[in-house]
PDB file of N, CA and C in Angstrom:
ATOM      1  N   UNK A   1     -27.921 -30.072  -7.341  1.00  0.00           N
ATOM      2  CA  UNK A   1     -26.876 -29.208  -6.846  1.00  0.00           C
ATOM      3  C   UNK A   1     -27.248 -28.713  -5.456  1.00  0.00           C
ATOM      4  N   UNK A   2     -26.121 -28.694  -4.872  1.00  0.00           N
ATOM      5  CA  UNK A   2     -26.296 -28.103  -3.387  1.00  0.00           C
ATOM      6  C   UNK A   2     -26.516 -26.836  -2.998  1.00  0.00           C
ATOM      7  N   UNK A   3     -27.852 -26.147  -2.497  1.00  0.00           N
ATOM      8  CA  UNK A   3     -27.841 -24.617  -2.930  1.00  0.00           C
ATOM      9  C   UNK A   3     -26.686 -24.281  -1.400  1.00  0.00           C
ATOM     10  N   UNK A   4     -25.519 -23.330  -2.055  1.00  0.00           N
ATOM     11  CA  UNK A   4     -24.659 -22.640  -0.901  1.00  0.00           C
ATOM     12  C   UNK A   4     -25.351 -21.650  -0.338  1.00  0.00           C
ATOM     13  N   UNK A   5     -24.597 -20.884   0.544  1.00  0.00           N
ATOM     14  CA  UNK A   5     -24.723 -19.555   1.338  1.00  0.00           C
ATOM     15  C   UNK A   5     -24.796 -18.085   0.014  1.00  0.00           C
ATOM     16  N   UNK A   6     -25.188 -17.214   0.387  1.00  0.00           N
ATOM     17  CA  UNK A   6     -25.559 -16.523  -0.957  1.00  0.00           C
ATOM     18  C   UNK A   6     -23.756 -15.804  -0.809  1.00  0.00           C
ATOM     19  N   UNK A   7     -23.229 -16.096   0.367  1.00  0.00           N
ATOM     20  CA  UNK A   7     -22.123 -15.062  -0.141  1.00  0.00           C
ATOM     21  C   UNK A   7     -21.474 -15.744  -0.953  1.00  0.00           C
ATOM     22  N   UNK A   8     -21.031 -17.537  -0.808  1.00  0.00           N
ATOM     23  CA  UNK A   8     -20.754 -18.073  -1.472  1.00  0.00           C
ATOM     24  C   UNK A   8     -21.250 -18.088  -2.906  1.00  0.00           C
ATOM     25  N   UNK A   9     -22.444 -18.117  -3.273  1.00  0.00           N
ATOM     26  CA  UNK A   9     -22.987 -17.652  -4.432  1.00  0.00           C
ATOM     27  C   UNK A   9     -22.712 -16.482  -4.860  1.00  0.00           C
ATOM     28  N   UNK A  10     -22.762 -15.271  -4.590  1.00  0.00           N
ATOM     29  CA  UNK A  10     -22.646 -14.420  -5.138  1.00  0.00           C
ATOM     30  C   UNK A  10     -20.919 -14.334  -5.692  1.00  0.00           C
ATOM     31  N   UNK A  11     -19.675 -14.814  -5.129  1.00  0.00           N
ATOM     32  CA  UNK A  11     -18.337 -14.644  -5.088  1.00  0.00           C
ATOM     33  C   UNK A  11     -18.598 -15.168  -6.897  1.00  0.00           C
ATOM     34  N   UNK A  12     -19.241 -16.582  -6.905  1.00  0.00           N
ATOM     35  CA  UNK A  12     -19.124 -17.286  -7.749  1.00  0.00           C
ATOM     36  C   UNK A  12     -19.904 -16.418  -9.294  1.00  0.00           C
ATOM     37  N   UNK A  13     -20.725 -15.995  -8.963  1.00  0.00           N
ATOM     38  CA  UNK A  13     -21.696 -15.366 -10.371  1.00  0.00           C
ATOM     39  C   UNK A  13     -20.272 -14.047 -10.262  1.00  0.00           C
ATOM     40  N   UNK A  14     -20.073 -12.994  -9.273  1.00  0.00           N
ATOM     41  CA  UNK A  14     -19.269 -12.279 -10.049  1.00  0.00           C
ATOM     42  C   UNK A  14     -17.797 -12.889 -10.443  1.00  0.00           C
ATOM     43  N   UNK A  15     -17.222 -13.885 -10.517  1.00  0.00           N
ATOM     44  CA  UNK A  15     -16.024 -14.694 -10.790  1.00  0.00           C
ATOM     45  C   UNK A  15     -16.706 -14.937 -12.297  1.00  0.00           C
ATOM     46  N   UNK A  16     -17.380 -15.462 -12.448  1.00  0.00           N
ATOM     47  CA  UNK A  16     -18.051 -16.041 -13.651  1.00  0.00           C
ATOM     48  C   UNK A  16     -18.515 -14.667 -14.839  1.00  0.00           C
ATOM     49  N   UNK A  17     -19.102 -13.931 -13.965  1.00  0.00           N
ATOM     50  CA  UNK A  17     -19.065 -12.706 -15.181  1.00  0.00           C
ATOM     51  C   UNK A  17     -17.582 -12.234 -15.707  1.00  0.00           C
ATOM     52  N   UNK A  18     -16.770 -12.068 -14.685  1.00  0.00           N
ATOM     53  CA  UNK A  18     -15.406 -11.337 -14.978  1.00  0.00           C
ATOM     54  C   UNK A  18     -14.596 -12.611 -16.281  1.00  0.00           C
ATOM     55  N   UNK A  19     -14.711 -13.870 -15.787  1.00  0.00           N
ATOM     56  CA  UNK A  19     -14.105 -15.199 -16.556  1.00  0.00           C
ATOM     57  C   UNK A  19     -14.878 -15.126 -17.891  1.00  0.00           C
ATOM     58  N   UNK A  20     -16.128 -14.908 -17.931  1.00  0.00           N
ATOM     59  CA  UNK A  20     -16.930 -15.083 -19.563  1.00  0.00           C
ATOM     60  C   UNK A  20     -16.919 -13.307 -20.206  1.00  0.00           C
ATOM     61  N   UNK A  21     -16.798 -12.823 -19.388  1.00  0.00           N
ATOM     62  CA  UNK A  21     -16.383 -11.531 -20.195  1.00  0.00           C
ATOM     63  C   UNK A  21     -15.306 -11.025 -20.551  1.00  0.00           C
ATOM     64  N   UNK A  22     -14.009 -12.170 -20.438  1.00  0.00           N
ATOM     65  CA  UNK A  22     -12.639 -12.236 -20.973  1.00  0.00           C
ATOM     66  C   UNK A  22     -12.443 -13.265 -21.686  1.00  0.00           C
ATOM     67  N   UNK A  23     -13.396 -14.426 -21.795  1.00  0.00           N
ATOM     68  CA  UNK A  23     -12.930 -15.094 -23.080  1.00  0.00           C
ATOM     69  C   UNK A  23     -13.895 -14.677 -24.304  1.00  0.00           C
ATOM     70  N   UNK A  24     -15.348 -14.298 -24.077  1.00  0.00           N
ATOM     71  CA  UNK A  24     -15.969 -13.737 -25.536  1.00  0.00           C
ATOM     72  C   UNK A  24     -15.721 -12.527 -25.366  1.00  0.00           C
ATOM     73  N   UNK A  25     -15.213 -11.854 -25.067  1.00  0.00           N
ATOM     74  CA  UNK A  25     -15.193  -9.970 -25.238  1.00  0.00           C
ATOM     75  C   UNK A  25     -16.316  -9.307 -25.549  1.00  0.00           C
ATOM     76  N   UNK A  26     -17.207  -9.920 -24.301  1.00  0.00           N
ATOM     77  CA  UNK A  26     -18.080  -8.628 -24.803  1.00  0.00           C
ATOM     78  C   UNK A  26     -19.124  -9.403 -22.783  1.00  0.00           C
ATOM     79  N   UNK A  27     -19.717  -8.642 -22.326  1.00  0.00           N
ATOM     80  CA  UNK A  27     -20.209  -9.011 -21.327  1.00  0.00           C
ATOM     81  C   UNK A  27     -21.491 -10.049 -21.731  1.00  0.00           C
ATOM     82  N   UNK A  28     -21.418 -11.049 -20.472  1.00  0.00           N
ATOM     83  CA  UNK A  28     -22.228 -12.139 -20.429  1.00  0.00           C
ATOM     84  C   UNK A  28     -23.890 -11.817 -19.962  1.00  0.00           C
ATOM     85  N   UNK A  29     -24.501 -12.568 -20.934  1.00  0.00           N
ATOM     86  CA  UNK A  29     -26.234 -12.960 -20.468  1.00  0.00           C
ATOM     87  C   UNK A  29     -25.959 -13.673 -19.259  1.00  0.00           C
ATOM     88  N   UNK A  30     -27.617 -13.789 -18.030  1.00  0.00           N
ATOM     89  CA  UNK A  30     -27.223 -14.613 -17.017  1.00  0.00           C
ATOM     90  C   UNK A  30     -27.775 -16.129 -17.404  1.00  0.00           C
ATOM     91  N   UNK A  31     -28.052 -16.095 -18.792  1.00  0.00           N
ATOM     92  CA  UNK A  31     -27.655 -17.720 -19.173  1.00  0.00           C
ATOM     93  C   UNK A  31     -26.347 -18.367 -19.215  1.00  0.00           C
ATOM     94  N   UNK A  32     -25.458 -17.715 -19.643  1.00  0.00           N
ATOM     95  CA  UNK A  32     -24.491 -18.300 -19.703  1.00  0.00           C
ATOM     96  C   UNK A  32     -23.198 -18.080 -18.485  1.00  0.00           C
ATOM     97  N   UNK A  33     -24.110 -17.323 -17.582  1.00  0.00           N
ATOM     98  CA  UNK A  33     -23.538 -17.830 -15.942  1.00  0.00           C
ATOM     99  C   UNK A  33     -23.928 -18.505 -15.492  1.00  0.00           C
ATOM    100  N   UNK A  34     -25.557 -18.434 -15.611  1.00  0.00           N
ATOM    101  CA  UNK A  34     -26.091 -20.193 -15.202  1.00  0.00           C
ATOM    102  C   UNK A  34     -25.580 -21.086 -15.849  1.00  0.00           C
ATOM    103  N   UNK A  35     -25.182 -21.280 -17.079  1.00  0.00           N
ATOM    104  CA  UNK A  35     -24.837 -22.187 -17.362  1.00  0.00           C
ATOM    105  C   UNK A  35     -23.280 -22.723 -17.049  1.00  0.00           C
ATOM    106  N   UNK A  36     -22.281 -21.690 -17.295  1.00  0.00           N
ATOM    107  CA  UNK A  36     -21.204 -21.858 -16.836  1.00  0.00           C
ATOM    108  C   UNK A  36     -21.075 -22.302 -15.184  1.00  0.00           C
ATOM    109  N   UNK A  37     -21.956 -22.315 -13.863  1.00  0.00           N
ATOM    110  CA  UNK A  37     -21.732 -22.636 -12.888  1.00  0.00           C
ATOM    111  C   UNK A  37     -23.137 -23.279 -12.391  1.00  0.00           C
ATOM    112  N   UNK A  38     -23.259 -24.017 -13.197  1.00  0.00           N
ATOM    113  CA  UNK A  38     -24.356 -25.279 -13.585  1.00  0.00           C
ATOM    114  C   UNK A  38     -25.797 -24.529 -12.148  1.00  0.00           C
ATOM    115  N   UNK A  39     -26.125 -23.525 -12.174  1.00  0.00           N
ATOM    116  CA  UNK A  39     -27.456 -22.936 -11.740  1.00  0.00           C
ATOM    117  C   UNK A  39     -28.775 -22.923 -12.196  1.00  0.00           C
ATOM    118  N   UNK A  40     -29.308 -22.969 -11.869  1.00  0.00           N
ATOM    119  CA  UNK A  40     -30.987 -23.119 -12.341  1.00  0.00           C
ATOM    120  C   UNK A  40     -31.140 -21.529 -12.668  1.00  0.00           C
ATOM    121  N   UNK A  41     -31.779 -21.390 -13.713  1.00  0.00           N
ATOM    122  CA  UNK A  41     -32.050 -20.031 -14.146  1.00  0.00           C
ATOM    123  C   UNK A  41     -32.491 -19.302 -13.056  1.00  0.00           C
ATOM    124  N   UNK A  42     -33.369 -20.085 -12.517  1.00  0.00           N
ATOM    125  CA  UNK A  42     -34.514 -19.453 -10.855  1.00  0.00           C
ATOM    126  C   UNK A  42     -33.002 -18.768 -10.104  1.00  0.00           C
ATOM    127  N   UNK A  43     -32.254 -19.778 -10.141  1.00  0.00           N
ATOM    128  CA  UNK A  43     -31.648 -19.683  -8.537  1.00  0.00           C
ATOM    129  C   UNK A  43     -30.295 -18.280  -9.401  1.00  0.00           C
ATOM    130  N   UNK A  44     -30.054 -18.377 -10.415  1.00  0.00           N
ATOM    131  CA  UNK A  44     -29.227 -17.177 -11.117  1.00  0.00           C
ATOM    132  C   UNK A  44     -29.705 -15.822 -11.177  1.00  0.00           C
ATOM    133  N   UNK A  45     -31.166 -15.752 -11.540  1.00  0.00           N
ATOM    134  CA  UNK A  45     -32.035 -15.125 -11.428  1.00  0.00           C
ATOM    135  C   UNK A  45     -32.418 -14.661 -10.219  1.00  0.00           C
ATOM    136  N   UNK A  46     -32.467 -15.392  -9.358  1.00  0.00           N
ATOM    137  CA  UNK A  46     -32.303 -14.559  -7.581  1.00  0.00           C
ATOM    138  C   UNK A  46     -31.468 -13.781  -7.252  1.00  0.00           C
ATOM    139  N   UNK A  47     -30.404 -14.458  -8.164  1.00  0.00           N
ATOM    140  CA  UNK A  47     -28.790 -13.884  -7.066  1.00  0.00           C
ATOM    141  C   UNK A  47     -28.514 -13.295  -7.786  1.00  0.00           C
ATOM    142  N   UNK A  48     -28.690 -12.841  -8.971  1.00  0.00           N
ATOM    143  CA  UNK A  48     -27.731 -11.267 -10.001  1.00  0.00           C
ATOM    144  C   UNK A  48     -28.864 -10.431  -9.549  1.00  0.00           C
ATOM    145  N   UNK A  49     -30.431 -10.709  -9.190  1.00  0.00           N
ATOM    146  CA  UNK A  49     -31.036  -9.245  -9.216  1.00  0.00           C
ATOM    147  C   UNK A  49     -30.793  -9.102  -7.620  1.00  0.00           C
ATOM    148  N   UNK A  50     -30.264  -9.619  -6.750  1.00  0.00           N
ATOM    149  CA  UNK A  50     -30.030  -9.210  -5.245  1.00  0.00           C
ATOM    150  C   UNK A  50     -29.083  -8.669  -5.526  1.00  0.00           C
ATOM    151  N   UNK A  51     -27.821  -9.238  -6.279  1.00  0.00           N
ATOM    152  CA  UNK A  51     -26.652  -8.389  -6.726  1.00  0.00           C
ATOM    153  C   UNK A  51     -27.052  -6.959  -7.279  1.00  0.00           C
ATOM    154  N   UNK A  52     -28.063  -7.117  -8.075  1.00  0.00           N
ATOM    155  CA  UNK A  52     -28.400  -5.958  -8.977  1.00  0.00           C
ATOM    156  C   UNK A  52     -28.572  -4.380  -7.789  1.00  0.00           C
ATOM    157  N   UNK A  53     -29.479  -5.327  -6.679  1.00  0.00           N
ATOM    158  CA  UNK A  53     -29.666  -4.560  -5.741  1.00  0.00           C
ATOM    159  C   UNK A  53     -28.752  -3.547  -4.580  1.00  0.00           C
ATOM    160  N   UNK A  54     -27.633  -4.465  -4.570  1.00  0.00           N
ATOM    161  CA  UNK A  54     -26.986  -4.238  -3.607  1.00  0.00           C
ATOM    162  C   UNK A  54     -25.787  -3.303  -3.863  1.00  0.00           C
ATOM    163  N   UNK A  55     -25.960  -3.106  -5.336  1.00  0.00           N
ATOM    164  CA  UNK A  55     -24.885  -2.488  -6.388  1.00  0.00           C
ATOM    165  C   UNK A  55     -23.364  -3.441  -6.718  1.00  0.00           C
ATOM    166  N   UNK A  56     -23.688  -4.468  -6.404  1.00  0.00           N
ATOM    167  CA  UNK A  56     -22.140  -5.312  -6.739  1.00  0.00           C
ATOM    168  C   UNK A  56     -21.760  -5.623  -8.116  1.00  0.00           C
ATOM    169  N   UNK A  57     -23.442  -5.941  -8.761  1.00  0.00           N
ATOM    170  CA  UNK A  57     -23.473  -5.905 -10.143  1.00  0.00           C
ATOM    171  C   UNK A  57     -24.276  -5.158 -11.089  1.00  0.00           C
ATOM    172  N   UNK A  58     -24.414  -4.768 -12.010  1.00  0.00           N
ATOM    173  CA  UNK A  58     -25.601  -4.201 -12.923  1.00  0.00           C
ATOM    174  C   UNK A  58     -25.991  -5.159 -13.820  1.00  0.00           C
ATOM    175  N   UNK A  59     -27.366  -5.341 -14.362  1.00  0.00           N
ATOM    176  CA  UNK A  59     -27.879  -5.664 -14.932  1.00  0.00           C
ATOM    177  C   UNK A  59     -28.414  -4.999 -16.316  1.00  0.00           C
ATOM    178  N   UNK A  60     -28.031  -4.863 -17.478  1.00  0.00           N
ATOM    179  CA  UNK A  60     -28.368  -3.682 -18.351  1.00  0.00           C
ATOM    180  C   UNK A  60     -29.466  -4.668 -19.399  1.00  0.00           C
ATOM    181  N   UNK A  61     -30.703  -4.216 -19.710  1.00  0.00           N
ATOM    182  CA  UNK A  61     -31.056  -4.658 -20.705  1.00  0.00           C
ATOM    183  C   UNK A  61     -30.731  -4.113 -22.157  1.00  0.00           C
ATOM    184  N   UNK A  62     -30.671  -4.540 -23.062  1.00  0.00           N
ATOM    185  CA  UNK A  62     -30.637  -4.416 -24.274  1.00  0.00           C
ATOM    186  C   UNK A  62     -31.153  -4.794 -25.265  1.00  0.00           C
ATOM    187  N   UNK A  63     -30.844  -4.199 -26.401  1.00  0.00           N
ATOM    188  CA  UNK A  63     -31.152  -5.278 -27.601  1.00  0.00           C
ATOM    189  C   UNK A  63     -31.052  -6.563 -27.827  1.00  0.00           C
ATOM    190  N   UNK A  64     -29.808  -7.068 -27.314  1.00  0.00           N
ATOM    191  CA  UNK A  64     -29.462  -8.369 -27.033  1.00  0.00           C
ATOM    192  C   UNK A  64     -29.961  -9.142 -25.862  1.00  0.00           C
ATOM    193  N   UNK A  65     -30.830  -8.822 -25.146  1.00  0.00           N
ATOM    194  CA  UNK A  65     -31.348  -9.042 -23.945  1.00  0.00           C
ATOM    195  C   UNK A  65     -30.218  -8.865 -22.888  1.00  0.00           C
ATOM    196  N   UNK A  66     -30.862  -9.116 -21.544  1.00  0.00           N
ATOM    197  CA  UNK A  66     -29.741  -8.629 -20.245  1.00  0.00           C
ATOM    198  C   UNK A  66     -28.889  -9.256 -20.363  1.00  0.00           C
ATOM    199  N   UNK A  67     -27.955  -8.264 -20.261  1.00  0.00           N
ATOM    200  CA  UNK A  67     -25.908  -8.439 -19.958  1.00  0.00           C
ATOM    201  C   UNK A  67     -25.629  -7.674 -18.545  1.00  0.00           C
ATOM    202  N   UNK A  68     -24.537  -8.686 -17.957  1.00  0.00           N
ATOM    203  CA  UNK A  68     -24.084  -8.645 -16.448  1.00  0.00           C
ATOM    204  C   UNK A  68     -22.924  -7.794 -16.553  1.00  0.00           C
ATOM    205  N   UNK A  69     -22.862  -6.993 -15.612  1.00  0.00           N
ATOM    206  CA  UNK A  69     -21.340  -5.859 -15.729  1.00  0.00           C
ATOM    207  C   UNK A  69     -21.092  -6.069 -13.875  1.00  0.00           C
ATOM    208  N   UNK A  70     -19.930  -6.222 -13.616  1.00  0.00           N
ATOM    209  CA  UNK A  70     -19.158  -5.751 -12.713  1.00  0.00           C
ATOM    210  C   UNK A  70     -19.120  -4.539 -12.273  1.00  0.00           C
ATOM    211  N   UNK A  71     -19.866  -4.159 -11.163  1.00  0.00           N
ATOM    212  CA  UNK A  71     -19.587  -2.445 -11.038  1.00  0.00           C
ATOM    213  C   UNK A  71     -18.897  -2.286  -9.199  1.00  0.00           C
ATOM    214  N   UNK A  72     -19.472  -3.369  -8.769  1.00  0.00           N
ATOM    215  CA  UNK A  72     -18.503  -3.226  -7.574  1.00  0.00           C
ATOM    216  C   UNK A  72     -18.110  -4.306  -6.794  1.00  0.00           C
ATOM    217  N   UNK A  73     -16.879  -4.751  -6.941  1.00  0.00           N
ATOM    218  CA  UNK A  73     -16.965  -6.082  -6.349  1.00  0.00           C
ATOM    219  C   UNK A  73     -16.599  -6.113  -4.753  1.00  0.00           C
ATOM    220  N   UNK A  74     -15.900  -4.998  -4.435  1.00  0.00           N
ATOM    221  CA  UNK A  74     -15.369  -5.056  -3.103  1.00  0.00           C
ATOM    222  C   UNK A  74     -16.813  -5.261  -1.996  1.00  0.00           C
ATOM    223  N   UNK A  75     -18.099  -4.862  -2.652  1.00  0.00           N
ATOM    224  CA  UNK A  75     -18.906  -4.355  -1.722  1.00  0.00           C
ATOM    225  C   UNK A  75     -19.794  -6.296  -1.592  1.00  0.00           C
ATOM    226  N   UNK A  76     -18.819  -7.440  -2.251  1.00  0.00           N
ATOM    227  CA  UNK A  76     -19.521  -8.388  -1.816  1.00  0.00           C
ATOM    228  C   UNK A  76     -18.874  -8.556  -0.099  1.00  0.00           C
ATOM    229  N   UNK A  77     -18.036  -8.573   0.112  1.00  0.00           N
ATOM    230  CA  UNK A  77     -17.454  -9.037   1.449  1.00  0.00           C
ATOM    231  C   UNK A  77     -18.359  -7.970   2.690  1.00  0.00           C
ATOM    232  N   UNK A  78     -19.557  -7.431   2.380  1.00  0.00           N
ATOM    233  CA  UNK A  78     -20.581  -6.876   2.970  1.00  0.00           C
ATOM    234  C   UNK A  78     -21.380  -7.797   3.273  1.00  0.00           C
ATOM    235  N   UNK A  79     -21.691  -9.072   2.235  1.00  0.00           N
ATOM    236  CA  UNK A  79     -22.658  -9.999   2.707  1.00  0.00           C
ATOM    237  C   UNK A  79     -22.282 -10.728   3.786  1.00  0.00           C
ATOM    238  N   UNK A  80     -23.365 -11.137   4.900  1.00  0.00           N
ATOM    239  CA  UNK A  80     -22.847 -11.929   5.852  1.00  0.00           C
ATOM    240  C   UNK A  80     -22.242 -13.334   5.247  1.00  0.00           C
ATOM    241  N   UNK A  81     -20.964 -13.598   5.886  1.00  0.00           N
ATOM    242  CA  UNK A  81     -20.742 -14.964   5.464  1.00  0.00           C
ATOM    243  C   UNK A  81     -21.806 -16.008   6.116  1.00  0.00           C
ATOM    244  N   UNK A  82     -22.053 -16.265   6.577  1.00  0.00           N
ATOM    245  CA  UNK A  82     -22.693 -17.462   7.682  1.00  0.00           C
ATOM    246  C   UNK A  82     -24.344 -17.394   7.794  1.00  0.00           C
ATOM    247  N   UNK A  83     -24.660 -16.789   6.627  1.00  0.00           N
ATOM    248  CA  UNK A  83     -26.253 -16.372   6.586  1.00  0.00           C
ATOM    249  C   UNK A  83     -26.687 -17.890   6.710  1.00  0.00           C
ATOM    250  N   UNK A  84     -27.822 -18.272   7.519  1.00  0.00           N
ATOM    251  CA  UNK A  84     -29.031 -19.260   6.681  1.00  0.00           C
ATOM    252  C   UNK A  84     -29.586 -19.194   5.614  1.00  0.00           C
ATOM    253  N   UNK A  85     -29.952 -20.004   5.395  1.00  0.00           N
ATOM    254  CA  UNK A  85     -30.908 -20.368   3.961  1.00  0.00           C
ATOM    255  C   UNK A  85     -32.126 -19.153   4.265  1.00  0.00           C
ATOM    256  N   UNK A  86     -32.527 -18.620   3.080  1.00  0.00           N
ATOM    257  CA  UNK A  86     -33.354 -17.611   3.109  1.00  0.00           C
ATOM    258  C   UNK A  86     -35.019 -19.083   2.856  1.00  0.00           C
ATOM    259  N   UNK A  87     -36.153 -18.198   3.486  1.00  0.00           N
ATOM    260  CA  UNK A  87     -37.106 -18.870   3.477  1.00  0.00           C
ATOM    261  C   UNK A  87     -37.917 -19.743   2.185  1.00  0.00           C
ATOM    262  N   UNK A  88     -36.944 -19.020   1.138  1.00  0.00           N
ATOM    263  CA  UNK A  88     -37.529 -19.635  -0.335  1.00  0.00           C
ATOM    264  C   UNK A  88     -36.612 -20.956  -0.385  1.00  0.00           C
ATOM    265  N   UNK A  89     -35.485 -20.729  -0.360  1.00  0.00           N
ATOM    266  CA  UNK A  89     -34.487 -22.036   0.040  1.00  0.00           C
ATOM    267  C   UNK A  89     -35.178 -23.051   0.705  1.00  0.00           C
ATOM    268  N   UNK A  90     -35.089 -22.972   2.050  1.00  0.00           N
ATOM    269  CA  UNK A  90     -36.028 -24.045   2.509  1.00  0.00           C
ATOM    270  C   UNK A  90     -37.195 -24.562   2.259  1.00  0.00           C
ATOM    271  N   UNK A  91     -38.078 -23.786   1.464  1.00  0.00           N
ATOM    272  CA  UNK A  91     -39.071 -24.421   0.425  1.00  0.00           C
ATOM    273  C   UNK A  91     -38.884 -24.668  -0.317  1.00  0.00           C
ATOM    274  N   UNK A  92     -37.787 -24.523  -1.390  1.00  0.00           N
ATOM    275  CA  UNK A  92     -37.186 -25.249  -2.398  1.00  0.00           C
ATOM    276  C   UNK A  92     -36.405 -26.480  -1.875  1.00  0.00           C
ATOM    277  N   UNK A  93     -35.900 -27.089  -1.052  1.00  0.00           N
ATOM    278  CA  UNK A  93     -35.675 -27.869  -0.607  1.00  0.00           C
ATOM    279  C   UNK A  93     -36.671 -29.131   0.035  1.00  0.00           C
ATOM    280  N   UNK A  94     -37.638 -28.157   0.455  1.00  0.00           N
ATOM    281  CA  UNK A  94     -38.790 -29.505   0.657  1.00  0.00           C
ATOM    282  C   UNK A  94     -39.144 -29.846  -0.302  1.00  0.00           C
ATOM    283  N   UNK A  95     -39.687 -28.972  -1.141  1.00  0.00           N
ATOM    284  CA  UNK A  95     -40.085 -29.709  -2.567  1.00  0.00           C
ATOM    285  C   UNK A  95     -39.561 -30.657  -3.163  1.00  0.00           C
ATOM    286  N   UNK A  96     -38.361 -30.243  -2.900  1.00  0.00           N
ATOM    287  CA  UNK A  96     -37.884 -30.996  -3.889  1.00  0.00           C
ATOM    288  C   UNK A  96     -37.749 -32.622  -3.381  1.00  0.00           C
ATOM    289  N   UNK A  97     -37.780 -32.648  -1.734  1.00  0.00           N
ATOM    290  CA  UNK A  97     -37.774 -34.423  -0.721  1.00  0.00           C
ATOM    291  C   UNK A  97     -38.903 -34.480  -1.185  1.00  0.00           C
ATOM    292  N   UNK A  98     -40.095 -33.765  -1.324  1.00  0.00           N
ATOM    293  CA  UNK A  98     -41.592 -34.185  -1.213  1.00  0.00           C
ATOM    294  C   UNK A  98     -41.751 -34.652  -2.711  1.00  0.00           C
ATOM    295  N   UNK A  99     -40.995 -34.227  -4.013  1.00  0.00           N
ATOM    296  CA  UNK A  99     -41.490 -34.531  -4.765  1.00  0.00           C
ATOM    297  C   UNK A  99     -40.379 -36.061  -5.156  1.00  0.00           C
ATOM    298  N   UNK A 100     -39.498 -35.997  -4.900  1.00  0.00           N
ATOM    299  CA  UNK A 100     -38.337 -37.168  -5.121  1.00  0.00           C
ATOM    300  C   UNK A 100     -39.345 -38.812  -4.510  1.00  0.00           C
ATOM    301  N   UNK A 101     -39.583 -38.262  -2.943  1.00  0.00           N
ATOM    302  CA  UNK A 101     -40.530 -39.223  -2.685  1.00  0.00           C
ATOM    303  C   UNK A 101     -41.915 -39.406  -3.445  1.00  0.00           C
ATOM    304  N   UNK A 102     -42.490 -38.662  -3.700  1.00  0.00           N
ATOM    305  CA  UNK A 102     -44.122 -39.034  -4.551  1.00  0.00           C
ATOM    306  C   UNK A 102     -42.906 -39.775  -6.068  1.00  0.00           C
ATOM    307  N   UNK A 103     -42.066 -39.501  -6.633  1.00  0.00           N
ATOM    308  CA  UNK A 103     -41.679 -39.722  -7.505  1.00  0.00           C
ATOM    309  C   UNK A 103     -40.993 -41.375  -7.411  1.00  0.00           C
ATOM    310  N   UNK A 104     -40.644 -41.610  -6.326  1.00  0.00           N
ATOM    311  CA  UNK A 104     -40.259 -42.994  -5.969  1.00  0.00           C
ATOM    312  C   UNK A 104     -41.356 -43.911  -5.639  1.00  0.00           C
ATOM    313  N   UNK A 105     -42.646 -43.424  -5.126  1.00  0.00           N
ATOM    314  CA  UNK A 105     -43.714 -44.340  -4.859  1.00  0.00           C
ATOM    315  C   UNK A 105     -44.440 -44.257  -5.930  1.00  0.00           C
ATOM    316  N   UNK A 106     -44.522 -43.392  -7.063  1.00  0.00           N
ATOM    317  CA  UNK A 106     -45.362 -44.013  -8.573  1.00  0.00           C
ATOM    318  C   UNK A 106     -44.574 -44.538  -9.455  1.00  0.00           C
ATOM    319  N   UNK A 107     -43.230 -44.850  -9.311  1.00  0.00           N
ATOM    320  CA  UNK A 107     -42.086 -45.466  -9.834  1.00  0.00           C
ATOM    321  C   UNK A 107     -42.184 -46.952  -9.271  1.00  0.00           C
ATOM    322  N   UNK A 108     -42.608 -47.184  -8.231  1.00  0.00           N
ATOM    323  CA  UNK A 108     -42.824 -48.546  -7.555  1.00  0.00           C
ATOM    324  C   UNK A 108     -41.524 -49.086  -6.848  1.00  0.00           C
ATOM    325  N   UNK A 109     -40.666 -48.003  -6.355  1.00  0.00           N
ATOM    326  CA  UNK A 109     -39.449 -48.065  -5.778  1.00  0.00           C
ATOM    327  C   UNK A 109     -39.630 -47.986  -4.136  1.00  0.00           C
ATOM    328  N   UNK A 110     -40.720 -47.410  -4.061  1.00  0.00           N
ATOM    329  CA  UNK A 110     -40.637 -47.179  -2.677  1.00  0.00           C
ATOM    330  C   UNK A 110     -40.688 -48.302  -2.253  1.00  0.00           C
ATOM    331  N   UNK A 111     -40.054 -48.178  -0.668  1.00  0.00           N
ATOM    332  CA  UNK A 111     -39.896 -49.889   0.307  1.00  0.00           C
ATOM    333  C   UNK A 111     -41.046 -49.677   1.808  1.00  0.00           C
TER     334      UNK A 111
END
């Protein structure tokens, strides 16, 4: 998956809480936002606790483990649209050429 811009990300996790907390009635784990908008736990896990931070979303633990609530959505159009990749991004991105390639030359694919 193509990692987006976080504002773009973030639009999408709070779209996804509001959408899974109207078809099961009851607020969503951030598994099943990762899962609903096919995210790597890591990369869901970045972006609800920056959310968490910024107050757009809350994070409540529970008995049931953490559930995502909507507490302010207007305050996403605060994020810059046009941000760069934050510095973990771009190391997640090399890794991932550096390991695709080691993974093609013990595969015996490489040319």
């Amino acid at each position: 998956m193509e990692i987006k811009n976080f504002y773009s990300n973030a639009h999408l996790v709070v779209a996804a809480i509001k959408i899974l907390e109207h078809q099961d009635g009851m607020p969503p784990s951030i598994d099943k936002v990762c899962g609903m908008l096919k995210f790597s736990l890591e990369m869901g896990n970045l972006v609800c606790k920056r959310l968490d931070k910024m107050g757009i979303i809350e994070i409540v633990e529970g008995s049931y483990g953490a559930r995502l609530f909507n507490k302010d959505h207007l305050k996403l159009e605060e994020i810059p649209k046009n941000k760069k990749p934050t510095g973990l991004e771009d190391e997640i991105k090399k890794f991932q050429k550096r390991f695709y390639q080691r993974d093609r030359i013990f595969s015996g694919k490489a040319n």
